[in-house]
Protein backbone atom coordinates (compact mmCIF):
# COMPACT_ATOMS: atom_id res chain seq x y z
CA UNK A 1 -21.31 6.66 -28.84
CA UNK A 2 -19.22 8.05 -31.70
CA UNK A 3 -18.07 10.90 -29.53
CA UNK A 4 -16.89 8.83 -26.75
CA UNK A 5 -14.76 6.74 -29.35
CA UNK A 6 -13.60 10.05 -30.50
CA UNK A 7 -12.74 11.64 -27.07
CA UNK A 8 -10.79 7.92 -26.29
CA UNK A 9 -8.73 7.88 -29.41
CA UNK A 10 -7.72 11.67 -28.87
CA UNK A 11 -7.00 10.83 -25.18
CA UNK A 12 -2.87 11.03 -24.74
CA UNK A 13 -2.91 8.89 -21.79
CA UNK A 14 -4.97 5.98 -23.64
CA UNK A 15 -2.59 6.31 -26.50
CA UNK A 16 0.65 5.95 -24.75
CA UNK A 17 -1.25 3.00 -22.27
CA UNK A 18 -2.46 1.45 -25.99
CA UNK A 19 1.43 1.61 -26.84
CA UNK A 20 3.38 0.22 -23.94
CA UNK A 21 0.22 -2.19 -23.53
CA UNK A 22 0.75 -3.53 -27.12
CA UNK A 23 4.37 -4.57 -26.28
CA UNK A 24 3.60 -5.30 -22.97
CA UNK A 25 0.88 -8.67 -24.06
CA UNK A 26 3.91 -9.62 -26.77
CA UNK A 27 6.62 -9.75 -24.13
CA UNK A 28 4.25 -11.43 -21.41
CA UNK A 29 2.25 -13.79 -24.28
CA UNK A 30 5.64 -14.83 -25.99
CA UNK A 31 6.65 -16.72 -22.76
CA UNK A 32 3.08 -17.61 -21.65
CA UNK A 33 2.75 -19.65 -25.22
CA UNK A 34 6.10 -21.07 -25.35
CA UNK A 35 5.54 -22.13 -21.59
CA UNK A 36 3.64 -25.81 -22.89
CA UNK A 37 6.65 -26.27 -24.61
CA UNK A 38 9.18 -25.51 -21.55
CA UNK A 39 6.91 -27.54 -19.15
CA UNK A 40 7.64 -30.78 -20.48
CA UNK A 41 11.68 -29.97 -21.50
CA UNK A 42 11.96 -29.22 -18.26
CA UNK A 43 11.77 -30.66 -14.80
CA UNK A 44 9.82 -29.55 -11.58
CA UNK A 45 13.39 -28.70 -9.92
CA UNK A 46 14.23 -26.84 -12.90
CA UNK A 47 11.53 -24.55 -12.40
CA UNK A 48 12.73 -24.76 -8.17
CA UNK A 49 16.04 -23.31 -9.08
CA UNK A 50 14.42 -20.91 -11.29
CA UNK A 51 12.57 -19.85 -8.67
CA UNK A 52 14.93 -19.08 -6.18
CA UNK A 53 17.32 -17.33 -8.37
CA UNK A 54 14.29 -14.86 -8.98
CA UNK A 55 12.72 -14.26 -6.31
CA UNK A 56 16.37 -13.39 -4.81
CA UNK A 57 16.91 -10.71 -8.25
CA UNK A 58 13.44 -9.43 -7.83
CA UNK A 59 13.70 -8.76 -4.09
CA UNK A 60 17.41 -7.14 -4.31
CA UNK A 61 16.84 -5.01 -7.62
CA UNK A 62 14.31 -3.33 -5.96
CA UNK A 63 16.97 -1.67 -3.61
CA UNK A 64 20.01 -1.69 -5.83
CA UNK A 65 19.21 2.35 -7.11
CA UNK A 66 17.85 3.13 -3.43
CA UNK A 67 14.23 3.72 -5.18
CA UNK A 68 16.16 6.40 -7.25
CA UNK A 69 15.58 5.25 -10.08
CA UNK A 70 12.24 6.46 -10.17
CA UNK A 71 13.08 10.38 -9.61
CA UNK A 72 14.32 10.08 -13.30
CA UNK A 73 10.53 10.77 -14.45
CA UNK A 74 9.32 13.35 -11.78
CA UNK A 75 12.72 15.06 -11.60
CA UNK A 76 13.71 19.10 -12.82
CA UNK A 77 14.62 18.50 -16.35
CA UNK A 78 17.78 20.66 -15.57
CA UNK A 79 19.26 17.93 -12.67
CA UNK A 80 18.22 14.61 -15.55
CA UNK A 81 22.21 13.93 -16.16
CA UNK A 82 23.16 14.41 -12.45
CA UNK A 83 19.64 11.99 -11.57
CA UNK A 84 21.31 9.39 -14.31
CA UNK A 85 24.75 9.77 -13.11
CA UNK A 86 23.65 9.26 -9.74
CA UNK A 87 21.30 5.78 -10.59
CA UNK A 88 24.64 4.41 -12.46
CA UNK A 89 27.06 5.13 -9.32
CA UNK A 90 24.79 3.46 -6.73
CA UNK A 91 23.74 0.51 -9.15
CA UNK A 92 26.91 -0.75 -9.73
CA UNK A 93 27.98 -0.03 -5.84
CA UNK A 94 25.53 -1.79 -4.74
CA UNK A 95 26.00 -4.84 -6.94
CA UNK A 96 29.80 -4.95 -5.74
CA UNK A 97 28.48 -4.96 -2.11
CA UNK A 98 25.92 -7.80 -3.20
CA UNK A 99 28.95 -9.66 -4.97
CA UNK A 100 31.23 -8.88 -2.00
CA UNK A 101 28.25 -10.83 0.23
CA UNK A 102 27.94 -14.23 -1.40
CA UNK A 103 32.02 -14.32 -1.33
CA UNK A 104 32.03 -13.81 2.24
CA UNK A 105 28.78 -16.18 2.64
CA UNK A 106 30.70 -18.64 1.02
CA UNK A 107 33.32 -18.62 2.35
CA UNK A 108 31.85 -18.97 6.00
CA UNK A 109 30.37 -21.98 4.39
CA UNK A 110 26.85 -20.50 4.51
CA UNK A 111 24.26 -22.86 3.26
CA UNK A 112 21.84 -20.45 1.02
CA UNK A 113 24.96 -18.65 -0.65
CA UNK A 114 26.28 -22.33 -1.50
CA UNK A 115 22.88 -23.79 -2.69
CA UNK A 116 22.25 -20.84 -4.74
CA UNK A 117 21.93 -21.71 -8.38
CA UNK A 118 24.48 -19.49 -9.94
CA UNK A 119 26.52 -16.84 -8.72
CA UNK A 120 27.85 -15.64 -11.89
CA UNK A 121 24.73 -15.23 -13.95
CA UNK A 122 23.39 -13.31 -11.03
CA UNK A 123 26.18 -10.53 -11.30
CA UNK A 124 25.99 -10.93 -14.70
CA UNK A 125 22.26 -10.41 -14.63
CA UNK A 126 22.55 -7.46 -12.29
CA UNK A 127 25.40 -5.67 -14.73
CA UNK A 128 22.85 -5.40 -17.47
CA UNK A 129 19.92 -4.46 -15.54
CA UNK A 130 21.45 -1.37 -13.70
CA UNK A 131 21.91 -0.51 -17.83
CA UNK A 132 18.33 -1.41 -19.02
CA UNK A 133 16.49 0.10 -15.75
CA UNK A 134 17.83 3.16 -16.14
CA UNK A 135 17.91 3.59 -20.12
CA UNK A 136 14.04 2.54 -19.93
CA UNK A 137 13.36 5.29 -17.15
CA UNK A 138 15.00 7.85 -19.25
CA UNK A 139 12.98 6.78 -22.66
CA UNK A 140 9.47 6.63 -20.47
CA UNK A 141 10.24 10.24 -19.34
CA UNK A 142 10.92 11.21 -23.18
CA UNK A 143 7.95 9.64 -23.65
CA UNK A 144 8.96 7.46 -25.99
CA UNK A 145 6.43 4.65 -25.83
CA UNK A 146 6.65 3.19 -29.00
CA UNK A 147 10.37 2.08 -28.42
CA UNK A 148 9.31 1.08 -25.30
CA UNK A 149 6.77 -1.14 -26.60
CA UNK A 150 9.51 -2.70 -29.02
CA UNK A 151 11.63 -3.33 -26.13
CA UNK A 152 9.03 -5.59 -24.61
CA UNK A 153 8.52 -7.63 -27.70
CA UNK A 154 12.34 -8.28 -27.86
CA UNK A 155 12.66 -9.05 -24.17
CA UNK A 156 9.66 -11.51 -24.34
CA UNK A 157 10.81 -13.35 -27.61
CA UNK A 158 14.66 -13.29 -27.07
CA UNK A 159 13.81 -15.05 -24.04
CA UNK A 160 11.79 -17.56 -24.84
CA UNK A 161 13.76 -18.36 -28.15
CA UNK A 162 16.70 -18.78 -25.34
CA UNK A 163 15.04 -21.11 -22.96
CA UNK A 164 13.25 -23.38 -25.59
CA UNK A 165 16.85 -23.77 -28.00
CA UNK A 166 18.65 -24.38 -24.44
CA UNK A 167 16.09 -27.15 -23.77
CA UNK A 168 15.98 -28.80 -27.22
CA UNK A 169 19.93 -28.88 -26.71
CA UNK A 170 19.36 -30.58 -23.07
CA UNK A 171 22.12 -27.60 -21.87
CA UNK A 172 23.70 -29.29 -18.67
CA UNK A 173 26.52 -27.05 -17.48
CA UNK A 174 23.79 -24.14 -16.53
CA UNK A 175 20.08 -24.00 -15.59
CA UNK A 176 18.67 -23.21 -19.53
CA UNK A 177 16.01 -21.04 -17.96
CA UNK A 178 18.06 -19.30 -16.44
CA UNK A 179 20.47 -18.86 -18.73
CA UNK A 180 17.46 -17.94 -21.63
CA UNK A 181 16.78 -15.05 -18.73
CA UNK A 182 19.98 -13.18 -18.48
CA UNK A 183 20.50 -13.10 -22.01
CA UNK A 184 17.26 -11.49 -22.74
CA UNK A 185 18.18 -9.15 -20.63
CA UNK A 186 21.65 -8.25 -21.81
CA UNK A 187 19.82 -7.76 -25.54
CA UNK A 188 17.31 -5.42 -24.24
CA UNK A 189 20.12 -3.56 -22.01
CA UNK A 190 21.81 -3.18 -25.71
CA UNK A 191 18.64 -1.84 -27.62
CA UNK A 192 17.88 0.43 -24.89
CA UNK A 193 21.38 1.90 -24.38
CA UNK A 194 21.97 2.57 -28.18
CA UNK A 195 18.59 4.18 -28.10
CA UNK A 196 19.38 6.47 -25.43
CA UNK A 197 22.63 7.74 -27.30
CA UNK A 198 21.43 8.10 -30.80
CA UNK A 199 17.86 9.48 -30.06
CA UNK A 200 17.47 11.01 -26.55
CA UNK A 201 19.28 14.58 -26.14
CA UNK A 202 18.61 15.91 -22.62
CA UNK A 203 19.21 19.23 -21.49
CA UNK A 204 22.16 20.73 -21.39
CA UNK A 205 23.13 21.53 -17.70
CA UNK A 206 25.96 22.32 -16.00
CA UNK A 207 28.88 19.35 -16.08
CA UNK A 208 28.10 16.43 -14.40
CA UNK A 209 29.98 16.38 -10.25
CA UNK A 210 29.52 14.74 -7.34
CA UNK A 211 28.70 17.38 -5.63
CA UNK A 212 25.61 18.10 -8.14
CA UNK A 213 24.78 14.45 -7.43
CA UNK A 214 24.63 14.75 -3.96
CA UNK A 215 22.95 17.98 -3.53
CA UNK A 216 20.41 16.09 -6.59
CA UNK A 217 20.38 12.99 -3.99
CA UNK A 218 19.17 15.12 -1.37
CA UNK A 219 16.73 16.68 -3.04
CA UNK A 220 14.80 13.75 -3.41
CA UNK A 221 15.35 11.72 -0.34
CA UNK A 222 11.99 10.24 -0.56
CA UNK A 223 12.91 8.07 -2.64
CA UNK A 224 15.56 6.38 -0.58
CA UNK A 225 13.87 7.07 2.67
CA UNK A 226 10.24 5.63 1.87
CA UNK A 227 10.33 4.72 -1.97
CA UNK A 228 12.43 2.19 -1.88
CA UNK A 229 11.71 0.63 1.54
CA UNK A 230 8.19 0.24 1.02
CA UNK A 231 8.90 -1.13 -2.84
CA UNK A 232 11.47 -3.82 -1.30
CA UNK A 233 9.40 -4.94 1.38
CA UNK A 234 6.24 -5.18 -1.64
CA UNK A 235 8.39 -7.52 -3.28
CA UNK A 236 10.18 -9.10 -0.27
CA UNK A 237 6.34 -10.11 0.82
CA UNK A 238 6.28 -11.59 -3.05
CA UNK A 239 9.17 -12.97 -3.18
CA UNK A 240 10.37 -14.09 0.36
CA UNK A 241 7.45 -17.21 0.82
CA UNK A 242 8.87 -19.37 -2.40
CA UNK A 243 12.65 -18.74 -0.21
CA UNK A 244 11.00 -19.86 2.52
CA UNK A 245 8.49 -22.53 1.07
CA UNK A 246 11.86 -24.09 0.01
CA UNK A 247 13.08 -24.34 3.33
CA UNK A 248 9.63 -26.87 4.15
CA UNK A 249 8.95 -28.72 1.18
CA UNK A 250 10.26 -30.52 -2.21
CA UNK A 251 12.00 -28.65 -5.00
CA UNK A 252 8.94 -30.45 -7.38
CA UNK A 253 6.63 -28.71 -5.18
CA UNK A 254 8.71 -25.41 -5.46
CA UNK A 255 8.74 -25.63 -9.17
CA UNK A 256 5.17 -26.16 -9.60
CA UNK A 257 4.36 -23.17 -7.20
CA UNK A 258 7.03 -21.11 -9.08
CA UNK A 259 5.35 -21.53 -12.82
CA UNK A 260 2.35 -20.92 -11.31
CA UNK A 261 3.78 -17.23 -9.86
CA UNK A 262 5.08 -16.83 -13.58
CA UNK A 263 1.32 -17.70 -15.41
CA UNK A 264 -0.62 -15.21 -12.72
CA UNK A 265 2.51 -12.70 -13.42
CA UNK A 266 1.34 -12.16 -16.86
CA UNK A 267 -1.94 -9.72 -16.15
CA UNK A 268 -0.09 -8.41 -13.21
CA UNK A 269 2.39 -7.13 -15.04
CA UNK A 270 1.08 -6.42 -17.75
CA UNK A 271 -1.23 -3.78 -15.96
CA UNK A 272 1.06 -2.59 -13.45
CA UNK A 273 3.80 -2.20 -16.07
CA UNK A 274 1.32 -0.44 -19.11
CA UNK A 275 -0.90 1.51 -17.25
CA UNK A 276 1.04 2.44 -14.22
CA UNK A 277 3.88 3.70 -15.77
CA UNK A 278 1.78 5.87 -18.15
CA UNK A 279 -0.39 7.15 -15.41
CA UNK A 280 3.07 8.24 -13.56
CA UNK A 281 3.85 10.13 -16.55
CA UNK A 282 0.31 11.97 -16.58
CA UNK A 283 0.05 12.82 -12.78
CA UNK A 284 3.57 13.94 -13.31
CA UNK A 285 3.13 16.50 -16.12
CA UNK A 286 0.52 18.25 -14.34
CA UNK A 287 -0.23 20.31 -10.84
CA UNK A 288 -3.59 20.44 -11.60
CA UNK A 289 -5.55 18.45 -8.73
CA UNK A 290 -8.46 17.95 -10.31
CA UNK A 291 -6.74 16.30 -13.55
CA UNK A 292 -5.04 13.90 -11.22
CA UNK A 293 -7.92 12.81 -9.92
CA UNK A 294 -9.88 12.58 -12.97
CA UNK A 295 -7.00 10.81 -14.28
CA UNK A 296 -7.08 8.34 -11.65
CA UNK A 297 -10.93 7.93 -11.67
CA UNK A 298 -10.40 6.39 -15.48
CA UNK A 299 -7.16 4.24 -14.03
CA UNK A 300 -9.50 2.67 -11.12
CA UNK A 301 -12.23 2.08 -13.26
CA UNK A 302 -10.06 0.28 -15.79
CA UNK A 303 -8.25 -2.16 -13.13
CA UNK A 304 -11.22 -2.75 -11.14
CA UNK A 305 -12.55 -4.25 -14.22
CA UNK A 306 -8.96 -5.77 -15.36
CA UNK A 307 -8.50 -7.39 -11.70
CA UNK A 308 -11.20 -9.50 -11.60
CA UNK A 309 -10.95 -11.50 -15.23
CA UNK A 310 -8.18 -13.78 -14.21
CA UNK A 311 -9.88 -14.42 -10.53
CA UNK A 312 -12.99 -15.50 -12.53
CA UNK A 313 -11.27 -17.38 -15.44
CA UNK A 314 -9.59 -19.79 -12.87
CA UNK A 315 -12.56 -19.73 -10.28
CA UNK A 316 -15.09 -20.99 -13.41
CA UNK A 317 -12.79 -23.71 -15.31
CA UNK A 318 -9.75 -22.26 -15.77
CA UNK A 319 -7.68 -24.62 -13.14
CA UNK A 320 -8.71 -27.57 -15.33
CA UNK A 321 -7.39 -25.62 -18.13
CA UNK A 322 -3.89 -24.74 -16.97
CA UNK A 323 -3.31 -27.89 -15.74
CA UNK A 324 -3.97 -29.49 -19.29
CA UNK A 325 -2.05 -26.95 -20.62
CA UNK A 326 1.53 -27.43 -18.81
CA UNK A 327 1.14 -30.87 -19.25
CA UNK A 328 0.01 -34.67 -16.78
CA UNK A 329 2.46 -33.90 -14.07
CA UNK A 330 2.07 -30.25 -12.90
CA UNK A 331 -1.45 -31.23 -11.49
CA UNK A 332 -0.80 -29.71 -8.69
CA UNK A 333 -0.66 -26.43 -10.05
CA UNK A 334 -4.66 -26.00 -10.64
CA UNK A 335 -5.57 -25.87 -6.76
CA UNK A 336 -2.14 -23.30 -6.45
CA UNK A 337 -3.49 -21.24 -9.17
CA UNK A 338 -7.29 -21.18 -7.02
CA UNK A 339 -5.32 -20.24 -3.85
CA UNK A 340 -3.42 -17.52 -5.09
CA UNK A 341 -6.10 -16.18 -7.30
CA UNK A 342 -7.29 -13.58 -4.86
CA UNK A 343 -3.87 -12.60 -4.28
CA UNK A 344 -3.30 -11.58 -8.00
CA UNK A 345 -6.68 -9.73 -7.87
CA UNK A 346 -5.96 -7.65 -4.91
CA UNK A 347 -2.32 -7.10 -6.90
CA UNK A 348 -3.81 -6.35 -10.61
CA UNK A 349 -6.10 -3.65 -8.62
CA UNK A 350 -3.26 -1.71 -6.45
CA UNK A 351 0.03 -1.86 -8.37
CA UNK A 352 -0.98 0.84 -11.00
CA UNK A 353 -1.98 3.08 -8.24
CA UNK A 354 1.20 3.27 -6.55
CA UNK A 355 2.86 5.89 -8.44
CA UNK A 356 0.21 8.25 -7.11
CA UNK A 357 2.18 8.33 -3.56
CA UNK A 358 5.22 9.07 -5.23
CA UNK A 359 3.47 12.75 -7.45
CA UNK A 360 2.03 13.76 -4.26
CA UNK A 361 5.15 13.08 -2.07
CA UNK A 362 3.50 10.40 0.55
CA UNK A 363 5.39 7.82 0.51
CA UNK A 364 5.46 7.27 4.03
CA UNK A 365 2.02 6.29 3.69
CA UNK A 366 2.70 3.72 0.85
CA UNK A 367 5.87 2.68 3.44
CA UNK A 368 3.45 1.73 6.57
CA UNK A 369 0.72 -0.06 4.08
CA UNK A 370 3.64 -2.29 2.59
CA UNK A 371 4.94 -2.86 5.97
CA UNK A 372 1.30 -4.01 7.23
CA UNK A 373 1.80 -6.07 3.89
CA UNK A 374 5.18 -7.50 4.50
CA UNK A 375 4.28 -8.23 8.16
CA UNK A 376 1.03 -10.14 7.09
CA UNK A 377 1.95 -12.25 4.44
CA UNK A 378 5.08 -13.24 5.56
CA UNK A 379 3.50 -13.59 9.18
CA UNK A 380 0.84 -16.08 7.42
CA UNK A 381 3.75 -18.36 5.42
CA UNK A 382 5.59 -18.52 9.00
CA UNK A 383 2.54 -19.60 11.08
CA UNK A 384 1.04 -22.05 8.71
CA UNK A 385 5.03 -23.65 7.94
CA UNK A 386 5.75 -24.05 11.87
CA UNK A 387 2.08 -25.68 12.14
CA UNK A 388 2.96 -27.76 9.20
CA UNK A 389 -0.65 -27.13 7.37
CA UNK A 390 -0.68 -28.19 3.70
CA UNK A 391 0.50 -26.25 1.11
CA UNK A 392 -3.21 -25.51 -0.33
CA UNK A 393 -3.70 -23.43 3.18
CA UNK A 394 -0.38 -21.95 3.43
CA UNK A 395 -1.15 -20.13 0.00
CA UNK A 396 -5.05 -19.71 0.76
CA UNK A 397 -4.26 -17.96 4.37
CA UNK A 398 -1.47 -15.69 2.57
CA UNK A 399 -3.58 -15.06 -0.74
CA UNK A 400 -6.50 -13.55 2.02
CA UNK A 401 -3.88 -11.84 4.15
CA UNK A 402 -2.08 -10.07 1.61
CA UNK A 403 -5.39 -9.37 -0.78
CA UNK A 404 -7.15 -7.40 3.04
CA UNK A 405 -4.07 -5.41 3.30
CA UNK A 406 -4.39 -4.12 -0.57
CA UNK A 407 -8.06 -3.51 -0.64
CA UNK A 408 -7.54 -1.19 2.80
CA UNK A 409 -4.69 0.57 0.83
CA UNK A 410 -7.02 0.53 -2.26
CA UNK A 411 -9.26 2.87 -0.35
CA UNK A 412 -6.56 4.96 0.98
CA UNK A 413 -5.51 6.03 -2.61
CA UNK A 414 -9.22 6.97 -3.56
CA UNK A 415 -9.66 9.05 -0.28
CA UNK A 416 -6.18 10.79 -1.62
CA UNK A 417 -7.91 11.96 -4.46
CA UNK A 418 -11.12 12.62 -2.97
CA UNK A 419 -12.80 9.91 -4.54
CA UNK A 420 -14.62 7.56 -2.98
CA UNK A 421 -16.50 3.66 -3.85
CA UNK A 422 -19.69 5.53 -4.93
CA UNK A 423 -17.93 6.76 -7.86
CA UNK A 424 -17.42 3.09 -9.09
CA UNK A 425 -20.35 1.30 -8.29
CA UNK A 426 -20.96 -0.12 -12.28
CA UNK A 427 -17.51 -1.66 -12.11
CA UNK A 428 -17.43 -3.07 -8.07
CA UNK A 429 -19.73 -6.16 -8.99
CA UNK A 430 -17.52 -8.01 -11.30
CA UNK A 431 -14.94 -7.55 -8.11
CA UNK A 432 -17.46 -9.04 -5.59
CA UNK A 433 -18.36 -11.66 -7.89
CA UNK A 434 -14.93 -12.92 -8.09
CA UNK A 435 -14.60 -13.15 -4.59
CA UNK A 436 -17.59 -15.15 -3.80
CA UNK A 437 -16.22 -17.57 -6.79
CA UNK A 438 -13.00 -17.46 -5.10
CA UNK A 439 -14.36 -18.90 -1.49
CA UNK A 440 -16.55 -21.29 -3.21
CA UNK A 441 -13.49 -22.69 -5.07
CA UNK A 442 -11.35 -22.66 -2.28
CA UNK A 443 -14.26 -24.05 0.19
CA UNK A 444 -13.81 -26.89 -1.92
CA UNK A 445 -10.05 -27.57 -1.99
């Protein structure tokens, strides 16, 4: 027993995961505690607007590097200034072309553009995250975990300091959670940035040029081809239903659906962002096949286990819970948080894994599966709207939809690696168990 402690705490990979994980619960618990508070200064629609505004970030920051962005890991360490050079020209391009959009939609007087909740903190928003995304790709591939992990702690407690002060104040010229947002994000853009200067010294290479950009660019057009593609349409199938939810029912409803997204985001991110990053590193810092796959063996084993604890937790009580704990009127959320519980399993289990397709140069693969993904869930929203079923079995038909098409791409990662279901049969159960909670619960609703 003593040597396996010994052989974990000498493990690189579970040090760096222990790091980024430490600041990953601060940044994610920070909100999550403070959200009692928010839930009664706020209002349903509050939470609506929130909603929209990021869904609509999430979905277009995926594309705004063209999937670039993450080449500044697994890139030559000679072509690093040409790879940052390169994220920093199409970033703010592409936020000029996004800015450039909701003037013209606007001007054509076109509803969504009009209704959205604020133009300005959007581009304002999107200025400071071309700055932090790259800054925090450059740090991860220094390895530099620890200031990682203190980025996360000021992200999640500048931003929940924000939203709380802004609803104390009763803010009315902008939405305060919105607000609280962006300027979380402009801190952490800050830290990150002056980080980057005074610590990180990359390699010295030839002088940065367009032409070394381009010929960099082509190098890895993956990324742009497949990467990013399959990574928007991930988060399109995320993000698009609350859009289009909108569209079919009350902003109350929207805002109680949208806190709910934000409670189940805190495992999912908190495993996708820890351990997958991390495990990118690893797989990237070796061409050793058989350490990639025994490095992925001890990732699957760890979110097979992790994916199933918040199924469970809301399957055996937990509803009751969350609905006491964001207060008399959000009881609506408790049967959303049941529906979409197999949904954030299925998530918690894949999104660490994806990096694998990007070491190993399939992402064509990864681009059909989140296709299949898109396709589905959005495909189940559509149907069950135009039939005008209740919201309980709009999100139960698109929790099962999306959850099949991540447990079929769950087993095409394994057979990447030449692993297979055998090789996790202690840690399966828990999984199964879940489910069978999961269509008891739902059974009921």
């Amino acid at each position: 027993m003593n040597s396996k402690l010994n052989d974990i705490r000498k493990n690189k990979a579970f040090g760096n995961m222990l790091k980024l994980s430490f600041g990953n619960i601060i940044m994610y618990i920070l909100p999550f505690l403070v959200t009692p508070i928010l839930s009664r200064l706020y209002e349903k629609e509050d939470f609506g607007e929130w909603g929209v505004f990021s869904s609509f970030i999430s979905i277009v920051t995926v594309l705004i590097f063209l999937g670039y962005e993450n080449a500044i890991v697994k890139i030559d360490r000679r072509e690093e200034k040409n790879i940052v050079a390169l994220c920093l020209l199409l970033g703010c391009s592409t936020t000029l072309l996004i800015g450039a959009t909701f003037v013209l939609g606007k001007s054509l007087d076109i509803s969504f553009f009009n209704s959205f909740p604020s133009f300005t903190l959007l581009m304002v928003y999107l200025f400071f995250f071309i700055l932090y995304t790259v800054c925090y790709n450059v740090i991860n591939r220094h390895e530099q975990y620890a200031t990682l992990s203190v980025n996360h702690i000021i992200q999640g407690g500048s931003q929940g300091l924000f939203r709380i002060m802004f609803g104390v104040i009763g803010l009315s010229v902008v939405n305060g959670l919105l607000l609280g947002t962006v300027l979380a994000q402009a801190i952490t853009a800050f830290f990150l940035v002056a980080f980057v200067l005074m610590k990180i010294k990359m390699p010295e290479t030839k002088p940065i040029s367009f032409l070394s950009m381009r010929k960099c660019a082509f190098e890895n057009k993956s990324f742009p081809l497949y990467d990013a593609p399959a990574s928007a349409l991930s988060f399109a199938a995320f993000n698009l239903p609350l859009l289009i939810l909108s569209a079919f029912f009350s902003q109350s409803v929207i805002g109680c659906y949208s806190i709910i997204l934000q409670l189940l985001l805190l495992p999912m991110s908190f495993v996708g962002s820890a351990v997958g990053k991390v495990y990118y590193q690893e797989i990237c810092d070796t061409e050793d096949e058989d350490k990639i796959k025994h490095v992925t063996k001890k990732v699957v084993n760890a979110t097979l286990m992790l994916s199933a604890i918040p199924t469970l937790f809301i399957c055996l009580g937990g509803d009751k819970l969350i609905v006491w704990f964001l207060g008399d009127k959000w009881h609506e959320a408790g049967s959303m948080s049941i529906c979409l519980s197999l949904w954030a399993m299925s998530t918690i289990l894949t999104q660490p894994l994806i990096p694998l397709f990007r070491r190993i140069n399939k992402q064509h693969i990864l681009l059909r599966y989140e296709l299949l993904y898109f396709i589905v869930g959005i495909g189940c929203i559509l149907f069950a709207c135009n039939y005008r079923y209740s919201f309980t079995t709009i999100l139960i038909s698109y929790s099962v939809g999306c959850a099949t098409i991540k447990a079929l791409m769950f087993r095409k990662v394994l057979g990447l690696v030449h692993l297979s279901l055998s090789d996790f049969i202690r840690s399966i159960p828990l999984c199964i168990l879940a489910l069978l909670f999961f269509i008891f619960r739902t059974w009921e609703l």
